[in-house]
C-alpha atoms as a PDB file:
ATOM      1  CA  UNK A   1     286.736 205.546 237.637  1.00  0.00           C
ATOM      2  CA  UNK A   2     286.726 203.007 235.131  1.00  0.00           C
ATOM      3  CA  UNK A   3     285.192 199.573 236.854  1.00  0.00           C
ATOM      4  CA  UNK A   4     286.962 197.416 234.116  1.00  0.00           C
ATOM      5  CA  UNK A   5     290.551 198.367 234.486  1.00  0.00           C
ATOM      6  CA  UNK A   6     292.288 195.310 235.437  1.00  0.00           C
ATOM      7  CA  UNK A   7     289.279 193.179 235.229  1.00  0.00           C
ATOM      8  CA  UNK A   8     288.447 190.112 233.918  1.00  0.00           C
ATOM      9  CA  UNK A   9     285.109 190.179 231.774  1.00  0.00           C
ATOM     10  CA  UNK A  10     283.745 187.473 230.099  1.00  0.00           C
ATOM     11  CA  UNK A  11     280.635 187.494 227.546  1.00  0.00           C
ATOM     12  CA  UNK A  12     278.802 184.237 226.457  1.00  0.00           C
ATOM     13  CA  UNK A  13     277.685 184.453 222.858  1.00  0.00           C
ATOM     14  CA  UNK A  14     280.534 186.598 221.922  1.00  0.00           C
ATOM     15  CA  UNK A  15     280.984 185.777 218.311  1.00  0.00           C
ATOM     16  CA  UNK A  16     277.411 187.473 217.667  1.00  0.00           C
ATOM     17  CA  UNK A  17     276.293 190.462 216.530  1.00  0.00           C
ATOM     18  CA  UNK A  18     276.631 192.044 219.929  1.00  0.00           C
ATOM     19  CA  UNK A  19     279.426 189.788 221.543  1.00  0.00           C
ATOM     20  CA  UNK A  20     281.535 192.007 218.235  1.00  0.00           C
ATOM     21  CA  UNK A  21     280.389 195.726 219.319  1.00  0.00           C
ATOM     22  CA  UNK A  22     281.015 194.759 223.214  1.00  0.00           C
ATOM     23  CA  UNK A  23     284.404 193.509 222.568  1.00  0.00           C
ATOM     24  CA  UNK A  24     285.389 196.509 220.372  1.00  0.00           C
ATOM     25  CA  UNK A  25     283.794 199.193 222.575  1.00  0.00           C
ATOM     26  CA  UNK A  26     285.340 197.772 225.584  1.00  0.00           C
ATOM     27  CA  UNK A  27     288.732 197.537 224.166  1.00  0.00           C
ATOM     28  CA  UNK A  28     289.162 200.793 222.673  1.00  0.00           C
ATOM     29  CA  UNK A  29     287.298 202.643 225.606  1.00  0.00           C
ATOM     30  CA  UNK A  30     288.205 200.764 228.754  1.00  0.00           C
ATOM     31  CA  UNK A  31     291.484 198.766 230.278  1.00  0.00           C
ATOM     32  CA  UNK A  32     290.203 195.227 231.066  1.00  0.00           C
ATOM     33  CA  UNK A  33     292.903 193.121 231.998  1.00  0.00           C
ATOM     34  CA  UNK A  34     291.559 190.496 229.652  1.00  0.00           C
ATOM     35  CA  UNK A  35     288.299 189.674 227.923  1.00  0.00           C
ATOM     36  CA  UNK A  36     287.027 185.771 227.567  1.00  0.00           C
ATOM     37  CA  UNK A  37     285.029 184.935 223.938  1.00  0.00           C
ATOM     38  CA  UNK A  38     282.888 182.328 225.187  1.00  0.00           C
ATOM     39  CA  UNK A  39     280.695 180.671 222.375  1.00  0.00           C
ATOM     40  CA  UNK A  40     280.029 177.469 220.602  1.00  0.00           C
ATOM     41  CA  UNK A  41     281.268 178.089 217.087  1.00  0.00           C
ATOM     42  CA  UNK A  42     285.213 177.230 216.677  1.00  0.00           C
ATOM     43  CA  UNK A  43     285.448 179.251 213.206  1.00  0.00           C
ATOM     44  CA  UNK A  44     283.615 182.233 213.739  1.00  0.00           C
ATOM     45  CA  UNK A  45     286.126 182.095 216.892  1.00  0.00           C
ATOM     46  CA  UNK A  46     288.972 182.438 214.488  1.00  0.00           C
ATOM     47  CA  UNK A  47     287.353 185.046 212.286  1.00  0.00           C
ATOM     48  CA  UNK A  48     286.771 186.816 215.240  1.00  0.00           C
ATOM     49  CA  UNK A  49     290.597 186.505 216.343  1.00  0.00           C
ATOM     50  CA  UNK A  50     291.418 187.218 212.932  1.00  0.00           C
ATOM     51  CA  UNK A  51     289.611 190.466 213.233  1.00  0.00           C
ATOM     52  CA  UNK A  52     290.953 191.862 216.741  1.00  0.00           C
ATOM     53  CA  UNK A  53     294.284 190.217 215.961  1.00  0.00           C
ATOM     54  CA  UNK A  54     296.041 194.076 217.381  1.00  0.00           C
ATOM     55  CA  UNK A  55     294.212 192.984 220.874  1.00  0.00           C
ATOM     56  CA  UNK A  56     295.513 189.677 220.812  1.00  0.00           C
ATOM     57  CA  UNK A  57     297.392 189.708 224.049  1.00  0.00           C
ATOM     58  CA  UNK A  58     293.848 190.767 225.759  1.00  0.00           C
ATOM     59  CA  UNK A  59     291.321 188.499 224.229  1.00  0.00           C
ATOM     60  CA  UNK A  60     290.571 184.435 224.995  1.00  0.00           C
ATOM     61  CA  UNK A  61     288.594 182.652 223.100  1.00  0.00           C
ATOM     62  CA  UNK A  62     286.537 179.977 225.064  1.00  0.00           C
ATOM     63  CA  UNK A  63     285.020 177.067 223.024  1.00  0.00           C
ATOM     64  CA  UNK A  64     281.731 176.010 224.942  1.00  0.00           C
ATOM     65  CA  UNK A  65     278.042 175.792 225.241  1.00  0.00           C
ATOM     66  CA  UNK A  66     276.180 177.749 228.447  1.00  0.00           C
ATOM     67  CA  UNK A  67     273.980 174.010 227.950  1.00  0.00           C
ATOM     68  CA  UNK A  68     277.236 172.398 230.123  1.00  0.00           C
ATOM     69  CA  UNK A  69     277.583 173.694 233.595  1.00  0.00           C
ATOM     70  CA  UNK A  70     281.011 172.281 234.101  1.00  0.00           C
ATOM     71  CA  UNK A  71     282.428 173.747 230.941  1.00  0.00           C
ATOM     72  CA  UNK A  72     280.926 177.173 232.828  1.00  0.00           C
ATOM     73  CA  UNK A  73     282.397 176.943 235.713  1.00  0.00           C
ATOM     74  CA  UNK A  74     286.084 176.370 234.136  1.00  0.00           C
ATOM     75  CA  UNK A  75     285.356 178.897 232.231  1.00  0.00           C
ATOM     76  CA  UNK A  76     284.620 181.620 235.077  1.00  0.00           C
ATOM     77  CA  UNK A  77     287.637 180.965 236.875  1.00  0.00           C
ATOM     78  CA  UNK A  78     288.763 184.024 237.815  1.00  0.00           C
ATOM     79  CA  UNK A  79     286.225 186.428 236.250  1.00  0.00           C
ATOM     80  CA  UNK A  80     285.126 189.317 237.474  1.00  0.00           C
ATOM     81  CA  UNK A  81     282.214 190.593 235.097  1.00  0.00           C
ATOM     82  CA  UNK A  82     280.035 188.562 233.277  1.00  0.00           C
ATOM     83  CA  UNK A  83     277.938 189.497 230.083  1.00  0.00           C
ATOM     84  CA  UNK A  84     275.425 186.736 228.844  1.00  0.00           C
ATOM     85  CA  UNK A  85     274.237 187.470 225.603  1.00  0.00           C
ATOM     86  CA  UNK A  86     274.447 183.666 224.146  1.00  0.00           C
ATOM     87  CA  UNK A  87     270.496 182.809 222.874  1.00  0.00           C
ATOM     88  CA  UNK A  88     268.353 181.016 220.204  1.00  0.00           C
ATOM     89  CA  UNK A  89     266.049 183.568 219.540  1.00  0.00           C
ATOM     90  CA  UNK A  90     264.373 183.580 216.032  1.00  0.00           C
ATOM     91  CA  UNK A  91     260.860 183.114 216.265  1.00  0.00           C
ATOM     92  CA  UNK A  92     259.690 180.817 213.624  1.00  0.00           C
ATOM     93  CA  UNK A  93     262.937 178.278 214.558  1.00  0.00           C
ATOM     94  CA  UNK A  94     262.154 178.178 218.507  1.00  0.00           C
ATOM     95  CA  UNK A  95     258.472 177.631 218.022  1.00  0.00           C
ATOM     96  CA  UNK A  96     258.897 174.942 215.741  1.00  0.00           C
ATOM     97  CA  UNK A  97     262.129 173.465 218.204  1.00  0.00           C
ATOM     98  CA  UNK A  98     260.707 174.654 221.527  1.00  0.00           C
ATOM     99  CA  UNK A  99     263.080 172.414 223.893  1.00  0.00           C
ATOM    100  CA  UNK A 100     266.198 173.579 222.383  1.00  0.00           C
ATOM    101  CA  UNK A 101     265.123 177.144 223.139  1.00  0.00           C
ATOM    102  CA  UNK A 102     264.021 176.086 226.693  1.00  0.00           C
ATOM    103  CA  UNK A 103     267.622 173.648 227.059  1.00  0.00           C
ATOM    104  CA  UNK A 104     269.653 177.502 226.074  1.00  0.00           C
ATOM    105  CA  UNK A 105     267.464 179.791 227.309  1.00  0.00           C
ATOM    106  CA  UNK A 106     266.459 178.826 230.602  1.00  0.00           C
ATOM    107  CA  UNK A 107     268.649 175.931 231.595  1.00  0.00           C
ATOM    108  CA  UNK A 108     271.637 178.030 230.151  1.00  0.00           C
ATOM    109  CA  UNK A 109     269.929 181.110 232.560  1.00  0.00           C
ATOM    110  CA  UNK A 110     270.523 178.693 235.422  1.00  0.00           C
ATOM    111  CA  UNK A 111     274.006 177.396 234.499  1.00  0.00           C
ATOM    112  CA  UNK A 112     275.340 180.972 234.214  1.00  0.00           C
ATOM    113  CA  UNK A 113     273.706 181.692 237.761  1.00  0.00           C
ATOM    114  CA  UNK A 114     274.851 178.901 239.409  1.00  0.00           C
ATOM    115  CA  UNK A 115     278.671 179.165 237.831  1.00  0.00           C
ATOM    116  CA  UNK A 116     278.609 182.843 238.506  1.00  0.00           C
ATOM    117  CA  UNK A 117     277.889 182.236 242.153  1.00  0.00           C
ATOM    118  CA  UNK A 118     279.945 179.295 242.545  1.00  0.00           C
ATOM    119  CA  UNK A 119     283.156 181.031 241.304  1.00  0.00           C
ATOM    120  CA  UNK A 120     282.673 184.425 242.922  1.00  0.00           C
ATOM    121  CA  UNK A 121     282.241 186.524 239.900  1.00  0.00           C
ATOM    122  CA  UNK A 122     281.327 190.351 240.963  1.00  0.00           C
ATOM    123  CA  UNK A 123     278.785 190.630 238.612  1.00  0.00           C
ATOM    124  CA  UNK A 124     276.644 189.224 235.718  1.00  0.00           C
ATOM    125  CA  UNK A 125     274.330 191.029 233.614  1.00  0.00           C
ATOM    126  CA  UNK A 126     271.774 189.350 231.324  1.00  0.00           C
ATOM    127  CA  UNK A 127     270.488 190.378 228.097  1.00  0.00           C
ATOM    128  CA  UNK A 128     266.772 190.151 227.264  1.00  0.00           C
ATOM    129  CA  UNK A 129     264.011 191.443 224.826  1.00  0.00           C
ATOM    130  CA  UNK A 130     261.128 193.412 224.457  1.00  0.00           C
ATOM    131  CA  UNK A 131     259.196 189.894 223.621  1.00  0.00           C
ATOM    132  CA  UNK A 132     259.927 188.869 226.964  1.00  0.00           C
ATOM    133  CA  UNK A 133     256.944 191.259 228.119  1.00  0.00           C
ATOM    134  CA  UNK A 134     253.600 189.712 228.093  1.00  0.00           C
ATOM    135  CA  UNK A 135     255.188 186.784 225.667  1.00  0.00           C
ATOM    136  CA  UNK A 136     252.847 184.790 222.616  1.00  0.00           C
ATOM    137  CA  UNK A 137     255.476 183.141 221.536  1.00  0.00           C
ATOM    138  CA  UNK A 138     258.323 180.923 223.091  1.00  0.00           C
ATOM    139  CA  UNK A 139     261.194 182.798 222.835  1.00  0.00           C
ATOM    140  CA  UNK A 140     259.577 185.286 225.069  1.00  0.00           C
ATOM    141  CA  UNK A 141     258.176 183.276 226.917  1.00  0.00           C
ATOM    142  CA  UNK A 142     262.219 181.567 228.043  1.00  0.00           C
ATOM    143  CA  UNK A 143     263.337 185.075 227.924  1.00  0.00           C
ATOM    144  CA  UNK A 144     260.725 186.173 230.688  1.00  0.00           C
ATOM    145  CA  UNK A 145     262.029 183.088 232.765  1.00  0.00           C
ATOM    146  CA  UNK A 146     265.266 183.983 232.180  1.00  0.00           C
ATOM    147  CA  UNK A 147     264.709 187.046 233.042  1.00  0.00           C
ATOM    148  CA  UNK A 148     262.988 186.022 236.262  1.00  0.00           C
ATOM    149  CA  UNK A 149     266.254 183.625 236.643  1.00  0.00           C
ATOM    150  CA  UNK A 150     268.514 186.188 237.272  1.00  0.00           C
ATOM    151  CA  UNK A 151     266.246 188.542 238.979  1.00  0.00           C
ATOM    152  CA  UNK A 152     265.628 186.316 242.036  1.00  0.00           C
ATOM    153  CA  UNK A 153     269.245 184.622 241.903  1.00  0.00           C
ATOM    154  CA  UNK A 154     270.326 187.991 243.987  1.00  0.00           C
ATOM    155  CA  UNK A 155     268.725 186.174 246.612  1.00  0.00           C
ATOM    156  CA  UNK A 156     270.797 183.098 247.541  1.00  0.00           C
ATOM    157  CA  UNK A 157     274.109 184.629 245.955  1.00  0.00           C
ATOM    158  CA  UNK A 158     275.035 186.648 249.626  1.00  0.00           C
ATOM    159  CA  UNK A 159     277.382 184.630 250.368  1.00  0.00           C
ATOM    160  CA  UNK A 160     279.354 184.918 247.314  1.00  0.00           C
ATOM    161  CA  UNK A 161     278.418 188.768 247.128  1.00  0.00           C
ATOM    162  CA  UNK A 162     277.598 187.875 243.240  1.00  0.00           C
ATOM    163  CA  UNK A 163     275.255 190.722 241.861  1.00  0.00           C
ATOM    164  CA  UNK A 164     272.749 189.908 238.568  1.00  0.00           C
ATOM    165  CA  UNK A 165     270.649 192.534 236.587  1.00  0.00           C
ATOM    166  CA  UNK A 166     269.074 192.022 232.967  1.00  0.00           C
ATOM    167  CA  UNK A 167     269.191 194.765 230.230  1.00  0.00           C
ATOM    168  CA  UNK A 168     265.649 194.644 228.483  1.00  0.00           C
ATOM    169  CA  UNK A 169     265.602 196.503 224.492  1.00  0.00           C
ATOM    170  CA  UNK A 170     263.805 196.263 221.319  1.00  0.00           C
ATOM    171  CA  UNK A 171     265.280 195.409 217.892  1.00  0.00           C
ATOM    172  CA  UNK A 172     269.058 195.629 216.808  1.00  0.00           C
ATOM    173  CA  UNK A 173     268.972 198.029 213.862  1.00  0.00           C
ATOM    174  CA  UNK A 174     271.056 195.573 210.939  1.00  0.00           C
ATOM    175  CA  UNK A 175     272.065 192.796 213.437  1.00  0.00           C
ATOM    176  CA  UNK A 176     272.166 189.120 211.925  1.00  0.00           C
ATOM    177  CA  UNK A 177     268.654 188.089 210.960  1.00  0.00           C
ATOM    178  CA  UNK A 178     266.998 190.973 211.706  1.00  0.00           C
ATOM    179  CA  UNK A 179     264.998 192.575 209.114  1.00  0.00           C
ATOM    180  CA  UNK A 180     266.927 195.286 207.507  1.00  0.00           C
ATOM    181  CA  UNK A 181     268.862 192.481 205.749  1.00  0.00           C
ATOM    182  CA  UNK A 182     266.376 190.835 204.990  1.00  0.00           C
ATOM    183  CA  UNK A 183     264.625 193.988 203.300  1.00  0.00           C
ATOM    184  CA  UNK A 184     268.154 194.624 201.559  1.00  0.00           C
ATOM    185  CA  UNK A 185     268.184 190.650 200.291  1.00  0.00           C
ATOM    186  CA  UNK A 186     264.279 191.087 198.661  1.00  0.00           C
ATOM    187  CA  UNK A 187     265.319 194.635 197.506  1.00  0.00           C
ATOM    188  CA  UNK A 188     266.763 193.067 194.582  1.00  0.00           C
ATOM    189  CA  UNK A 189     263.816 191.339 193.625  1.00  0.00           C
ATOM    190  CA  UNK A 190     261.631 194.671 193.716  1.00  0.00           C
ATOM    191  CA  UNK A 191     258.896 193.233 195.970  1.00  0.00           C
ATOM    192  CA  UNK A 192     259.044 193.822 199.791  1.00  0.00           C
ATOM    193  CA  UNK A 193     257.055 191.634 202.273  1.00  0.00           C
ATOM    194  CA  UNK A 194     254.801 193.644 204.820  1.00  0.00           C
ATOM    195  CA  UNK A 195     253.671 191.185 207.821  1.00  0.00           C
ATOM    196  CA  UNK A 196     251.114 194.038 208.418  1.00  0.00           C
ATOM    197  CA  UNK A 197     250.926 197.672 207.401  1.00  0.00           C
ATOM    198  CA  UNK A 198     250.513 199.314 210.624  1.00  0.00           C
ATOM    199  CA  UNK A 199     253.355 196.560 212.832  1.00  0.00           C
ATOM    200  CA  UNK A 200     255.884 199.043 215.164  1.00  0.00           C
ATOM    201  CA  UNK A 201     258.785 197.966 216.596  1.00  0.00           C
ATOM    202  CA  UNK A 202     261.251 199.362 219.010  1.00  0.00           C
ATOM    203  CA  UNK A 203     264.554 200.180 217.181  1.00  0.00           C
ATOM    204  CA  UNK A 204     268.046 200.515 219.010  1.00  0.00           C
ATOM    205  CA  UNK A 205     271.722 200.237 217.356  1.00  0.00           C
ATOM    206  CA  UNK A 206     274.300 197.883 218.522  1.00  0.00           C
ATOM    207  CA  UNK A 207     276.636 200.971 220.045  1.00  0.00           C
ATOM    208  CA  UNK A 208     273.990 202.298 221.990  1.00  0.00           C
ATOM    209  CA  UNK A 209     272.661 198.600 223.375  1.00  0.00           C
ATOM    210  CA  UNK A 210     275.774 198.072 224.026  1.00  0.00           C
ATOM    211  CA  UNK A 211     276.847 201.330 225.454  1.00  0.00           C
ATOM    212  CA  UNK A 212     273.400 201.059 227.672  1.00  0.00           C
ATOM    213  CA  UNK A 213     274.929 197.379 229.071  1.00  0.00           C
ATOM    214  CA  UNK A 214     278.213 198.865 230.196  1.00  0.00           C
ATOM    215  CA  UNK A 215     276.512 201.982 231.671  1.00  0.00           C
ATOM    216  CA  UNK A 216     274.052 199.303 234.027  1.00  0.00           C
ATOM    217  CA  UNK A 217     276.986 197.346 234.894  1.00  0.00           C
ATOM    218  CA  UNK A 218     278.425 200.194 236.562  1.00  0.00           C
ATOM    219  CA  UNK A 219     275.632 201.294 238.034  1.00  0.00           C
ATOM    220  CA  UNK A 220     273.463 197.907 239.100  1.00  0.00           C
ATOM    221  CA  UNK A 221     272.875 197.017 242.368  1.00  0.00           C
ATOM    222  CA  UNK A 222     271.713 193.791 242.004  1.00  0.00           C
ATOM    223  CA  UNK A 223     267.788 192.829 240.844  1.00  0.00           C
ATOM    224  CA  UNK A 224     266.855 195.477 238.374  1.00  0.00           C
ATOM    225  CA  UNK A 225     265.684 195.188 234.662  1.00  0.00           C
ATOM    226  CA  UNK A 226     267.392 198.606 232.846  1.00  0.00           C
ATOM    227  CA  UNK A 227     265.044 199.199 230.070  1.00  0.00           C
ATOM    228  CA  UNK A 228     266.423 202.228 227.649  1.00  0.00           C
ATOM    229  CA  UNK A 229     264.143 205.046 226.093  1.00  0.00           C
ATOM    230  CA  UNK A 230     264.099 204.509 222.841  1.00  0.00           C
ATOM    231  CA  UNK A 231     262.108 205.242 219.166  1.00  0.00           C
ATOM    232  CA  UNK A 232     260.005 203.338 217.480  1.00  0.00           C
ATOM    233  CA  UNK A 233     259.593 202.932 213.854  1.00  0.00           C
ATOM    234  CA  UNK A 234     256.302 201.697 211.450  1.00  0.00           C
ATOM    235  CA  UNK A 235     257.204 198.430 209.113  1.00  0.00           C
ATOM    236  CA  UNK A 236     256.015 200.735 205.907  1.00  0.00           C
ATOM    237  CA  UNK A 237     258.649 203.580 207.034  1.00  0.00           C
ATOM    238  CA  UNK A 238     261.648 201.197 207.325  1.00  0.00           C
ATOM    239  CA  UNK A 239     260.077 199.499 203.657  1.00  0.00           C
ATOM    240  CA  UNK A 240     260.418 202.870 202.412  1.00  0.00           C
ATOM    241  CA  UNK A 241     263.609 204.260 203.324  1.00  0.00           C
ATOM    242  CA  UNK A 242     265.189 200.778 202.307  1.00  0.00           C
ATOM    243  CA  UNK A 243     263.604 200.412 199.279  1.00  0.00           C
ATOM    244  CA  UNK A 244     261.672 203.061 197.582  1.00  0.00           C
ATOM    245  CA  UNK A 245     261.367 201.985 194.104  1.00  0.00           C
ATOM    246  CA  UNK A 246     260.053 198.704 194.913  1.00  0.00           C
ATOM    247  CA  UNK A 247     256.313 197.342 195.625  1.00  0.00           C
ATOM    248  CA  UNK A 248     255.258 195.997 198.831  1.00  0.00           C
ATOM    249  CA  UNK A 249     253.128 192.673 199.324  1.00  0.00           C
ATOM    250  CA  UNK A 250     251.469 192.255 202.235  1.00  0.00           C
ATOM    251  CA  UNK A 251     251.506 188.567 203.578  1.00  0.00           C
ATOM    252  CA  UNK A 252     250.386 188.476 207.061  1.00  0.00           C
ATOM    253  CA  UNK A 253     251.583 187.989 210.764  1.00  0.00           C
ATOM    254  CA  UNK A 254     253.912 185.109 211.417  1.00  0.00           C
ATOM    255  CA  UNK A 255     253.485 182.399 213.965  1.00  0.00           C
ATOM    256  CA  UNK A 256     254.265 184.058 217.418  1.00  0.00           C
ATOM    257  CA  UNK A 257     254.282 187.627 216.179  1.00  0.00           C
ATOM    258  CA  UNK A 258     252.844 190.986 217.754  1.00  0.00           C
ATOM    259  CA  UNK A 259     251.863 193.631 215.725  1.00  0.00           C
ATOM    260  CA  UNK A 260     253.503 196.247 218.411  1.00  0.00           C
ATOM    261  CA  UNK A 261     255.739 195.226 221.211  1.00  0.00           C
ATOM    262  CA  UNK A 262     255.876 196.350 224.837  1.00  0.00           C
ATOM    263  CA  UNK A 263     258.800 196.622 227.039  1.00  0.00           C
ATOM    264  CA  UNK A 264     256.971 197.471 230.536  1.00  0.00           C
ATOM    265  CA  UNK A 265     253.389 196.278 230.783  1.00  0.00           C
ATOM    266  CA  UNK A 266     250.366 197.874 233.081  1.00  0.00           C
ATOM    267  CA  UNK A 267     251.011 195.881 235.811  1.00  0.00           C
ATOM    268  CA  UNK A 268     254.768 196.233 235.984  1.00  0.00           C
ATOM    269  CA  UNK A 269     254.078 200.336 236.168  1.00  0.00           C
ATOM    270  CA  UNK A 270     253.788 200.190 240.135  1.00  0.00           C
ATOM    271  CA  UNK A 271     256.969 198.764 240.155  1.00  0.00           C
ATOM    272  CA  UNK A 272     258.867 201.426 237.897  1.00  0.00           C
ATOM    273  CA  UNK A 273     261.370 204.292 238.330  1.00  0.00           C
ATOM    274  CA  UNK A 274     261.680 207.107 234.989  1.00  0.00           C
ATOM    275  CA  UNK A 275     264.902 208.796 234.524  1.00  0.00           C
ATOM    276  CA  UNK A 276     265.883 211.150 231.908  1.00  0.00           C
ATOM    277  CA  UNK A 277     266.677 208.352 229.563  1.00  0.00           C
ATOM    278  CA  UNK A 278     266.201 205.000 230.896  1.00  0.00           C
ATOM    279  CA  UNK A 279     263.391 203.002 232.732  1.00  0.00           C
ATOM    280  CA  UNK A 280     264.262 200.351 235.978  1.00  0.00           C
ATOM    281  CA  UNK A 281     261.653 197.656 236.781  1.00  0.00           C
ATOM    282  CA  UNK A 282     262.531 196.772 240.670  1.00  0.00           C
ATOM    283  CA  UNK A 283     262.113 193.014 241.331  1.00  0.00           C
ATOM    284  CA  UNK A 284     258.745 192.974 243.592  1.00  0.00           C
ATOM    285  CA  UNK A 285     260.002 190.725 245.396  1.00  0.00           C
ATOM    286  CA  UNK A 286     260.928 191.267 249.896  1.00  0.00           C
ATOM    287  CA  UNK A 287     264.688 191.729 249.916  1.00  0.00           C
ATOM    288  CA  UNK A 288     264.556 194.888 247.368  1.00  0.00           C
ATOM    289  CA  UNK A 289     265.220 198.250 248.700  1.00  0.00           C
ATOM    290  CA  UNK A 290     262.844 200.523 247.541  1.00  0.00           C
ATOM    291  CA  UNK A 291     264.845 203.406 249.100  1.00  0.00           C
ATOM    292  CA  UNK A 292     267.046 202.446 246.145  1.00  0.00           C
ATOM    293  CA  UNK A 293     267.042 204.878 243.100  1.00  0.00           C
ATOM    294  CA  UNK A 294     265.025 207.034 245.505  1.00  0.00           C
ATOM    295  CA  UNK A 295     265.558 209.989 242.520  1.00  0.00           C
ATOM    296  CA  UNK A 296     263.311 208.541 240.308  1.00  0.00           C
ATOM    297  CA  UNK A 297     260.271 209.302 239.496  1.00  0.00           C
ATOM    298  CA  UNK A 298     257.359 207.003 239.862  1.00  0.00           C
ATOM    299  CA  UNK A 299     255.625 206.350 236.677  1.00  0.00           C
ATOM    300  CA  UNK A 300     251.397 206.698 236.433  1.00  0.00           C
ATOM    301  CA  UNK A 301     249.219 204.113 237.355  1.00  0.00           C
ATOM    302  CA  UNK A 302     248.614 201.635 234.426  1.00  0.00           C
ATOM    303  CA  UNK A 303     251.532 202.931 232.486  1.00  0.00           C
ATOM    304  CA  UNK A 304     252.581 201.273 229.408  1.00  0.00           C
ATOM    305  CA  UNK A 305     255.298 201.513 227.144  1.00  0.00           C
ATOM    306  CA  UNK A 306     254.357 200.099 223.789  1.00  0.00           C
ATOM    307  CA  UNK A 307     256.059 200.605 220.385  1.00  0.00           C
ATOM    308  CA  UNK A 308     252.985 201.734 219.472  1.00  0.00           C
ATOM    309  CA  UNK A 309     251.891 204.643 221.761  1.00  0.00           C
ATOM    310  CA  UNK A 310     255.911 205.693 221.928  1.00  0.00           C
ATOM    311  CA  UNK A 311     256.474 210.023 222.048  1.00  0.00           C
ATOM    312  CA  UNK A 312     259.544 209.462 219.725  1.00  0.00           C
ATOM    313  CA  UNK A 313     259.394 207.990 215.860  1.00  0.00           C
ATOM    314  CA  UNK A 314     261.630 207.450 213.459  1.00  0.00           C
ATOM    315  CA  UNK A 315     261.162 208.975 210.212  1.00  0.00           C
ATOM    316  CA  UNK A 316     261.942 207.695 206.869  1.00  0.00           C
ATOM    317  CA  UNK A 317     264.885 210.191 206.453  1.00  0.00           C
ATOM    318  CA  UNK A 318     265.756 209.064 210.194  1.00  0.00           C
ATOM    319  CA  UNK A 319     266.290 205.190 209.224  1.00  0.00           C
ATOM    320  CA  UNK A 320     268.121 206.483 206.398  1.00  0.00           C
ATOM    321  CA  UNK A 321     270.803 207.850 208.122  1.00  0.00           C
ATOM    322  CA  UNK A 322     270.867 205.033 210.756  1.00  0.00           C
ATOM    323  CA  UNK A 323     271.114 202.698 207.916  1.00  0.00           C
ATOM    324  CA  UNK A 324     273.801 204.702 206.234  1.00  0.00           C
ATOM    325  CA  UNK A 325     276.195 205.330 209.162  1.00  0.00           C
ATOM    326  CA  UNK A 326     276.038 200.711 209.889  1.00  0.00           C
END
């Protein structure tokens, strides 16, 4: 059965990178009834309409900012599924602006919640990031409150019967500012920049992030963070399959940077169910049934899963073909 036939979904910073593959995946695979843009930015709006002009009939486009409550709740009127991928999330920017990151990312968590409960919608599920676990910079650090938003907002939305999960993944393979354009851009002048020589990263695409979102929406009950198995790749791999005939300068860590990342920590391993090819993190927290997802499989004590220790790498002839098939 296809939850989304007839449905109303909605997904807050839908002009993005994401908010693009959601809208096109969901359109050509499922039968919403229609499918609300929400976002701040009035001309990528009309690109985007420009691009999806055969689904015209299905799509809205919402001009608005998760920042204003009110505009929210008109907004949700009616909606039955709610994505929220809207964020400021580049590193350097948030830790040099840190209240505008806290003003989206948190108090934007808590408008969504509060909108979602107040107009009934079915269910909302939250996008967050691997630098959420054990944060050193800010954009984690909102990210983990987020997180922690949504998590515990299953516990005064009964009355409404509104459900909230959070998706948790590494980096977007070629989404806007990541670094494979950035690589591309400093190609041309035949000298890469290497933070550090041995920095891993998680590395997902946008179709299977945003296949992984749908799949959790079906399948959510309300309080878990879906975290997907996934590879990881070393900096000097990704230099090399992206540029091969240029030199690499290596010019240190940035401000708020890890050299791996982690998407479930040591101390969240008591609280984690394996599957085949996806983790859950159940909210420790009194009103969680721990009968639920019964079928998986406890992970060992002081587990960790770091980009860094990861059982499946990307090789250079790997990225290649990721990068090719973008």
């Amino acid at each position: 059965m296809d939850i989304f036939e007839n449905k109303v979904v909605l997904i807050t910073g839908g002009t993005g990178s994401f908010g693009k593959k959601f809208l096109k995946i969901i359109l050509d695979n499922h039968k919403p009834a229609k499918v609300i843009v929400y976002s701040r930015d009035e001309l990528k709006q009309f690109e985007m309409q420009e691009q999806f002009i055969e689904f015209d009939e299905k799509i809205r486009f919402f001009v608005g900012d998760v920042r204003d409550k009110e505009r929210l709740l008109r907004a949700f009127n009616g909606v039955d599924y709610v994505v929220h991928a809207a964020a400021l999330k580049q590193v350097p920017a948030m830790e040099y602006n840190p209240s505008e990151a806290i003003k989206t990312n948190i108090i934007g968590a808590m408008n969504i919640i509060e909108a979602a409960i107040d107009r009934g919608v079915k269910k909302v599920i939250a996008l967050s990031t691997d630098k959420a676990c054990n944060p050193i910079n800010l954009y984690g650090a909102t990210k983990l409150c987020s997180d922690k938003l949504f998590v515990a907002a299953n516990a005064y939305a009964p009355a409404s019967g509104t459900r909230f999960a959070v998706v948790r993944y590494g980096n977007v393979v070629g989404s806007r500012g990541s670094v494979v354009p950035f690589f591309l851009k400093k190609r041309k002048e035949g000298i890469i920049p290497i933070t550090h020589p041995e920095m891993s990263r998680f590395w997902i695409t946008l179709e299977q992030g945003v296949s992984f979102v749908i799949k959790n929406i079906e399948r959510m009950k309300g309080g878990e963070l879906f975290i997907p198995k996934i590879p990881s790749m070393n900096i000097m791999d990704l230099a090399k399959a992206l540029a091969p005939e240029c030199t690499t300068k290596i010019v240190g860590i940035r401000p708020g940077e890890k050299l791996h990342e982690v998407m479930i920590s040591s101390d969240d391993a008591r609280h984690t169910k394996e599957f085949d090819d996806y983790f859950i993190l159940q909210p420790a927290l009194p009103w969680w049934d721990y009968k639920n997802y019964s079928e998986g499989k406890d992970v060992p004590a002081g587990f960790e899963y770091s980009s860094n220790t990861n059982t499946e790498w990307l090789k250079v002839d790997d990225i290649k073909e990721i990068i090719n098939s973008l």
